[in-house]
PDB file of N, CA and C in Angstrom:
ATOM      1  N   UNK A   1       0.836  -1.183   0.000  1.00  0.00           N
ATOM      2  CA  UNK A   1       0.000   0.000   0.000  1.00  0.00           C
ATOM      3  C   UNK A   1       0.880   1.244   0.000  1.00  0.00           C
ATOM      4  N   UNK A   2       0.928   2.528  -1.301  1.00  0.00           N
ATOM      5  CA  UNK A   2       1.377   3.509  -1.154  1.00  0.00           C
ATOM      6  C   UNK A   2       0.611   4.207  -0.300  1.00  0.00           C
ATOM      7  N   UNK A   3       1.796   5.159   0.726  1.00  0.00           N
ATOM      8  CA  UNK A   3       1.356   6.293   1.653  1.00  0.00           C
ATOM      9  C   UNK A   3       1.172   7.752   0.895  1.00  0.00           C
ATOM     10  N   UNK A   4      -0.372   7.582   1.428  1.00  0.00           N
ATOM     11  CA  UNK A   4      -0.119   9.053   0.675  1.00  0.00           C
ATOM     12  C   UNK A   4       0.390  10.913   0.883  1.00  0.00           C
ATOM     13  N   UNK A   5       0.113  11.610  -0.248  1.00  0.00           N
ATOM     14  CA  UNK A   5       0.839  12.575   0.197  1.00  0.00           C
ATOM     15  C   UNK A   5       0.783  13.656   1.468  1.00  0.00           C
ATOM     16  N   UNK A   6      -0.491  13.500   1.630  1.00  0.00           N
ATOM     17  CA  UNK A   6      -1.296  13.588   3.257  1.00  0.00           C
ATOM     18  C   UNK A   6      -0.554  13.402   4.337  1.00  0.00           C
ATOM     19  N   UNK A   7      -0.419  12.013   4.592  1.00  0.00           N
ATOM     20  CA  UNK A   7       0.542  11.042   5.362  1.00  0.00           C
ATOM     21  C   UNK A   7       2.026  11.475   4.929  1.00  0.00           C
ATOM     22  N   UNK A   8       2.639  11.891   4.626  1.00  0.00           N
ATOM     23  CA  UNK A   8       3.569  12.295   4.253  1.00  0.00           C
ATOM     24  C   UNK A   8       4.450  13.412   4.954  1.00  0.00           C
ATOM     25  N   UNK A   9       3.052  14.491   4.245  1.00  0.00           N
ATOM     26  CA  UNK A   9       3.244  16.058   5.128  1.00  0.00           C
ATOM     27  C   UNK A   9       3.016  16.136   6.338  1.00  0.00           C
ATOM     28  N   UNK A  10       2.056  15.365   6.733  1.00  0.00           N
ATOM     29  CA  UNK A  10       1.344  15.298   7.980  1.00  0.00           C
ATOM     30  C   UNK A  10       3.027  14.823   9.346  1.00  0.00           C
ATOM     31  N   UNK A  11       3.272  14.037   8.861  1.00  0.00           N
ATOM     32  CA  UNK A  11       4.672  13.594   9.545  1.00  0.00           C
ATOM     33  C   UNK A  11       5.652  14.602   9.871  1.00  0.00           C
ATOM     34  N   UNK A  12       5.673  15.251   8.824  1.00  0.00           N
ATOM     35  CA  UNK A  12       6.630  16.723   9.082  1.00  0.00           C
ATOM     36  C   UNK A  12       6.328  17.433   9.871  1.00  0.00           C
ATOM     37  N   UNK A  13       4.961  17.919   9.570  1.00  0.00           N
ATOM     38  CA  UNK A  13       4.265  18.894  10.781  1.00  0.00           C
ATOM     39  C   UNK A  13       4.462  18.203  11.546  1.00  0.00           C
ATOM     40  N   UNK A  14       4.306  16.838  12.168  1.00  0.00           N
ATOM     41  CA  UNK A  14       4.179  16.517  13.853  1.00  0.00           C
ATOM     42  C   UNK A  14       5.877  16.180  14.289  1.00  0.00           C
ATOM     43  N   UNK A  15       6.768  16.130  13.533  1.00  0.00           N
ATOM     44  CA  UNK A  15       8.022  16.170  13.755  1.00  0.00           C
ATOM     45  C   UNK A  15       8.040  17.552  14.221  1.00  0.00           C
ATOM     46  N   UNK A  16       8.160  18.381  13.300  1.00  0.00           N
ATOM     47  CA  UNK A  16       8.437  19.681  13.657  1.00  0.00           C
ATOM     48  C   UNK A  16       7.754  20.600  15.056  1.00  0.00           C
ATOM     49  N   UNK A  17       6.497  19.315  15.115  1.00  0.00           N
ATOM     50  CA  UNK A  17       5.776  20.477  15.708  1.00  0.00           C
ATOM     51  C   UNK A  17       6.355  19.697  17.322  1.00  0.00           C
ATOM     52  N   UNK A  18       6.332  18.128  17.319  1.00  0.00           N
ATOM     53  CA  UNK A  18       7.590  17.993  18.850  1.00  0.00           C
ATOM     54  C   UNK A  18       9.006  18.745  19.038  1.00  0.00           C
ATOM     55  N   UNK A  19       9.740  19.044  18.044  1.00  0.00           N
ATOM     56  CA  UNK A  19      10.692  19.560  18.211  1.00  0.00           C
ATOM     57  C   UNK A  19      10.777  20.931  18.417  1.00  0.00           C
ATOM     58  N   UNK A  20       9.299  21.489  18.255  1.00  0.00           N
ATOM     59  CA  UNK A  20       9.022  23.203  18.528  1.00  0.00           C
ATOM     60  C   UNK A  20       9.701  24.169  17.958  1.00  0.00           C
ATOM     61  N   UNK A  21       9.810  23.678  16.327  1.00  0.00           N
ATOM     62  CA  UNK A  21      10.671  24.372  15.231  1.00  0.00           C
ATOM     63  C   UNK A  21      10.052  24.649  13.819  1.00  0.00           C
ATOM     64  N   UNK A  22      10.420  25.352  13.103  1.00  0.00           N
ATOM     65  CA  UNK A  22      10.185  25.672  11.930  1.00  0.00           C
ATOM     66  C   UNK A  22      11.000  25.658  11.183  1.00  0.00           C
ATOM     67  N   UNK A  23      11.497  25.350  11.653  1.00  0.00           N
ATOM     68  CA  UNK A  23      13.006  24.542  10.236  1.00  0.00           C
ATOM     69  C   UNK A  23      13.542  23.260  10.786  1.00  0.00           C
ATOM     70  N   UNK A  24      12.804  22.197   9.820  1.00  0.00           N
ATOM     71  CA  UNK A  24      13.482  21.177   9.690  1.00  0.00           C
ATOM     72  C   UNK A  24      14.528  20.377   8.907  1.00  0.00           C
ATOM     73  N   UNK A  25      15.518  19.948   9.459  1.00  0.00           N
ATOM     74  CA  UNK A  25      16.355  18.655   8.768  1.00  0.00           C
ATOM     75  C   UNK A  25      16.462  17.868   8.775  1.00  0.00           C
ATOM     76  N   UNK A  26      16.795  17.049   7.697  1.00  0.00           N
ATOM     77  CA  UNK A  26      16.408  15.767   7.419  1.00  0.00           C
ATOM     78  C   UNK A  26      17.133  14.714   8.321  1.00  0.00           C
ATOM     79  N   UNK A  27      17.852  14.879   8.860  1.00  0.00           N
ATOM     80  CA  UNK A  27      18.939  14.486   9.781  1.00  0.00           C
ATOM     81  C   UNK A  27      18.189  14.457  11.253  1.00  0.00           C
ATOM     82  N   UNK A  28      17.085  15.882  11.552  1.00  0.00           N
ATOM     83  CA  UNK A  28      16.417  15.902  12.393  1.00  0.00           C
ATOM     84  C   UNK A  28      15.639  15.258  12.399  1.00  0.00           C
ATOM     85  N   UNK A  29      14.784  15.333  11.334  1.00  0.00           N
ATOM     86  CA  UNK A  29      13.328  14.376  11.015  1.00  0.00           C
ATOM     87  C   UNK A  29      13.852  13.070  11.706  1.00  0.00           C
ATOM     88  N   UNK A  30      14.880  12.373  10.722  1.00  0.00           N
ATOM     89  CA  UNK A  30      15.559  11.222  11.006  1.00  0.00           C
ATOM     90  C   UNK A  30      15.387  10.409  12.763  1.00  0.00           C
ATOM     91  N   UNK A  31      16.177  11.495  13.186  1.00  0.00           N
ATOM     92  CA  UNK A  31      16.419  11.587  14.568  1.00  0.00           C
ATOM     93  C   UNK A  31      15.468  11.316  15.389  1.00  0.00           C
ATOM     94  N   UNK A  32      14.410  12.611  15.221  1.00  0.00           N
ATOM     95  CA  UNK A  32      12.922  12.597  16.080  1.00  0.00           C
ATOM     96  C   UNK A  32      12.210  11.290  15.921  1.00  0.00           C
ATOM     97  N   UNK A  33      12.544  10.581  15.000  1.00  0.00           N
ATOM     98  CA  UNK A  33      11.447   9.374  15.041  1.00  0.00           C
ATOM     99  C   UNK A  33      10.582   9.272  13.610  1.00  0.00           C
ATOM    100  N   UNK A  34      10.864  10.162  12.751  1.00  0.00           N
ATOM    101  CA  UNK A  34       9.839  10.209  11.308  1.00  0.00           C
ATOM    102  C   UNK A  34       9.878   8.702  10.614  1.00  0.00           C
ATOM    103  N   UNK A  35       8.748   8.781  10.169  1.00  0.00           N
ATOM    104  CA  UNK A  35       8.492   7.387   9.969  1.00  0.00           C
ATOM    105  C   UNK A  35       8.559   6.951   8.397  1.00  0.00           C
ATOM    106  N   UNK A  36       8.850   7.558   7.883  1.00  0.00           N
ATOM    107  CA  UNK A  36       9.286   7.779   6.290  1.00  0.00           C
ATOM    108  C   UNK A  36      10.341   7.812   5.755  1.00  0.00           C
ATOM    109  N   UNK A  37      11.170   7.210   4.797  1.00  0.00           N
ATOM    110  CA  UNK A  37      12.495   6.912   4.582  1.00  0.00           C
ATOM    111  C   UNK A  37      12.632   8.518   3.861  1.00  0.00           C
ATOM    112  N   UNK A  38      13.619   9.593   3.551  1.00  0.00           N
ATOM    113  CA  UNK A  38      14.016  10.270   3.004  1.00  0.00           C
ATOM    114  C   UNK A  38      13.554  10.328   1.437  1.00  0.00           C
ATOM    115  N   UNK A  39      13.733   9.516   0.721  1.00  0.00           N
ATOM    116  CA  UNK A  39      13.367   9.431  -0.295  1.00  0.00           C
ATOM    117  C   UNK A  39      12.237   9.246  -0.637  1.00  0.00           C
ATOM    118  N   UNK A  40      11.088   8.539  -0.003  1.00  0.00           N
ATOM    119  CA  UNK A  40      10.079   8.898  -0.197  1.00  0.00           C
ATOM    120  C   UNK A  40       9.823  10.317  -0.530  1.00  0.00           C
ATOM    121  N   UNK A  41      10.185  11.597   0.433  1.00  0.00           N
ATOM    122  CA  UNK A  41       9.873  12.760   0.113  1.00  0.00           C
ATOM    123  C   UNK A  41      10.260  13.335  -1.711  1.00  0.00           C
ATOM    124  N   UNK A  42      10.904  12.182  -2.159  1.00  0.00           N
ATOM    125  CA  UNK A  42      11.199  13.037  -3.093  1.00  0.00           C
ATOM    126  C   UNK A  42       9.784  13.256  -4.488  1.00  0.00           C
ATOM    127  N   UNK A  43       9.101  12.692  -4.048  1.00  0.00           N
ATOM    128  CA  UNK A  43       7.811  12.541  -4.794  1.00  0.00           C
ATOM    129  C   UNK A  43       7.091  14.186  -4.669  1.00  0.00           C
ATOM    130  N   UNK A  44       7.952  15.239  -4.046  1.00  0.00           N
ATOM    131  CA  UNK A  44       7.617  16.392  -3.868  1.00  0.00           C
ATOM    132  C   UNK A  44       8.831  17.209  -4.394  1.00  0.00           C
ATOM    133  N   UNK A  45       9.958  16.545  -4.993  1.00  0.00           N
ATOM    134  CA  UNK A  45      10.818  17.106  -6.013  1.00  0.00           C
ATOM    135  C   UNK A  45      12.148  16.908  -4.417  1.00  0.00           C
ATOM    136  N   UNK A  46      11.948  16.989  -2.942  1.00  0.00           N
ATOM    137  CA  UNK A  46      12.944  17.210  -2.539  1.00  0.00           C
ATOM    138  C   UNK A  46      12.217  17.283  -0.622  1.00  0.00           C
ATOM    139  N   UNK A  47      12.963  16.668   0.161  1.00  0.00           N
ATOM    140  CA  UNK A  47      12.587  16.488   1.408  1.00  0.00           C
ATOM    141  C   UNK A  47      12.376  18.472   1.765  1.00  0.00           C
ATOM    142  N   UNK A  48      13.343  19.070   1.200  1.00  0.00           N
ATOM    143  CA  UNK A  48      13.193  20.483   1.809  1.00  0.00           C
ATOM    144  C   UNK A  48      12.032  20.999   1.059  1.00  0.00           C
ATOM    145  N   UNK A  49      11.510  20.700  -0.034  1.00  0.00           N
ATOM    146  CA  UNK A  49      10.147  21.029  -0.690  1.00  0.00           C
ATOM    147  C   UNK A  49       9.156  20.776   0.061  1.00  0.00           C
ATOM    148  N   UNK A  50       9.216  19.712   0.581  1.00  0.00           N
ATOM    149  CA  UNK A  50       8.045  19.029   1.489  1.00  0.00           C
ATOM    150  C   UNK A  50       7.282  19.908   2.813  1.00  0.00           C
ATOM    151  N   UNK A  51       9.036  20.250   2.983  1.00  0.00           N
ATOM    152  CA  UNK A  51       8.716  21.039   4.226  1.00  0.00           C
ATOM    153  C   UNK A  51       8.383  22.691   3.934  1.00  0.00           C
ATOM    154  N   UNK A  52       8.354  22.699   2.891  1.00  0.00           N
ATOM    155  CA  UNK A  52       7.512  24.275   2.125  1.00  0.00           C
ATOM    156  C   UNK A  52       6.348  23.793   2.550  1.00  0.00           C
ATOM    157  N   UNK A  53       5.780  22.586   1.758  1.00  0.00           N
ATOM    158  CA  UNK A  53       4.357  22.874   1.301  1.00  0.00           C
ATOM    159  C   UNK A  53       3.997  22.669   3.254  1.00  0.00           C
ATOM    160  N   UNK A  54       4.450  22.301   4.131  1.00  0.00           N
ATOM    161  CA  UNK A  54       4.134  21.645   5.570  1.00  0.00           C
ATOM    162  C   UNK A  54       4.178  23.382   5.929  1.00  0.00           C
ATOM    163  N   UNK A  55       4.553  24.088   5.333  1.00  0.00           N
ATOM    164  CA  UNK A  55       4.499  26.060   6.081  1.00  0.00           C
ATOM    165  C   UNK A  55       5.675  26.143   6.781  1.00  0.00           C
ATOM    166  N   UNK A  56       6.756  25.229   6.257  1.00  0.00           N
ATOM    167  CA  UNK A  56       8.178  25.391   7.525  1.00  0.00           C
ATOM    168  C   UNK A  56       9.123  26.438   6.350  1.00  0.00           C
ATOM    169  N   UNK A  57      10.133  26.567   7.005  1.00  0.00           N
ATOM    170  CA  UNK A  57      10.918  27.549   6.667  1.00  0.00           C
ATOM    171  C   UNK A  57      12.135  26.416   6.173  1.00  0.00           C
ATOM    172  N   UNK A  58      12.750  27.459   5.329  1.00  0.00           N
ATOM    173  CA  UNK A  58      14.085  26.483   4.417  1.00  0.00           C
ATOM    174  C   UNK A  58      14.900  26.857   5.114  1.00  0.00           C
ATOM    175  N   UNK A  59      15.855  25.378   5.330  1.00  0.00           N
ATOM    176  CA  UNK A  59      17.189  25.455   5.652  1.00  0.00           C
ATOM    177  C   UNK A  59      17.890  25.700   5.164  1.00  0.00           C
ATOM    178  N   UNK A  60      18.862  27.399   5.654  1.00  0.00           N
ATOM    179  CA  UNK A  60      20.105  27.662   4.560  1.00  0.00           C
ATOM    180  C   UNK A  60      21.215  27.657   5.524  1.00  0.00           C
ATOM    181  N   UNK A  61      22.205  26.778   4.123  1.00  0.00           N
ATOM    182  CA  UNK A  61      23.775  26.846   4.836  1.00  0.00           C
ATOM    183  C   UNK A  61      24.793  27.549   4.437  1.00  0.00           C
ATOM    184  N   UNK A  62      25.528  28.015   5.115  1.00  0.00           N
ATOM    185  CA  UNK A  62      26.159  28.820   5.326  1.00  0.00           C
ATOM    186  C   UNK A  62      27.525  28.646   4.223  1.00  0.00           C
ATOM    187  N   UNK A  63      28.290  28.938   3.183  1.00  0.00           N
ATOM    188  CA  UNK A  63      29.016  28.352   2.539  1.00  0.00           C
ATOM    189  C   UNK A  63      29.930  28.852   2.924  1.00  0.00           C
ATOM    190  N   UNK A  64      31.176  28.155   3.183  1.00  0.00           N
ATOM    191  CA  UNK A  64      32.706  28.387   4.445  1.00  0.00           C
ATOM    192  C   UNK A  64      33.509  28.556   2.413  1.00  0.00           C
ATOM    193  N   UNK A  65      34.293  29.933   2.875  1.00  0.00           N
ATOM    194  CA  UNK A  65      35.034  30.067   1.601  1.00  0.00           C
ATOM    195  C   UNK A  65      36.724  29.812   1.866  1.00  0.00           C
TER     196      UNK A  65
END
């Protein structure tokens, strides 16, 4: 049975929303307990896409020159 995209987003928000953040990583997700392999998200072009359409904020890194 595919999970759908519902089930998907829905995971993010309740990750994010135990960790009491608006920017998530995938490393975090990981961590907290998300129940979805990484790649699954990519059915939304990209795990950090996902967490657009979920109303979270993008993770930017910092590039060391």
């Amino acid at each position: 049975m595919e999970v759908g995209d519902d089930d998907l987003l829905a995971d993010i928000t309740r990750i994010a929303h135990n960790l009491n953040t608006n920017i998530l990583a995938e490393k975090d997700y990981i961590l907290a307990g998300g129940l979805f392999e990484i790649e699954t998200f990519n059915r939304f072009g990209s795990f950090n896409a996902a967490c657009v359409l979920c109303g979270l904020k993008l993770l930017k890194y910092n590039k060391r020159k």
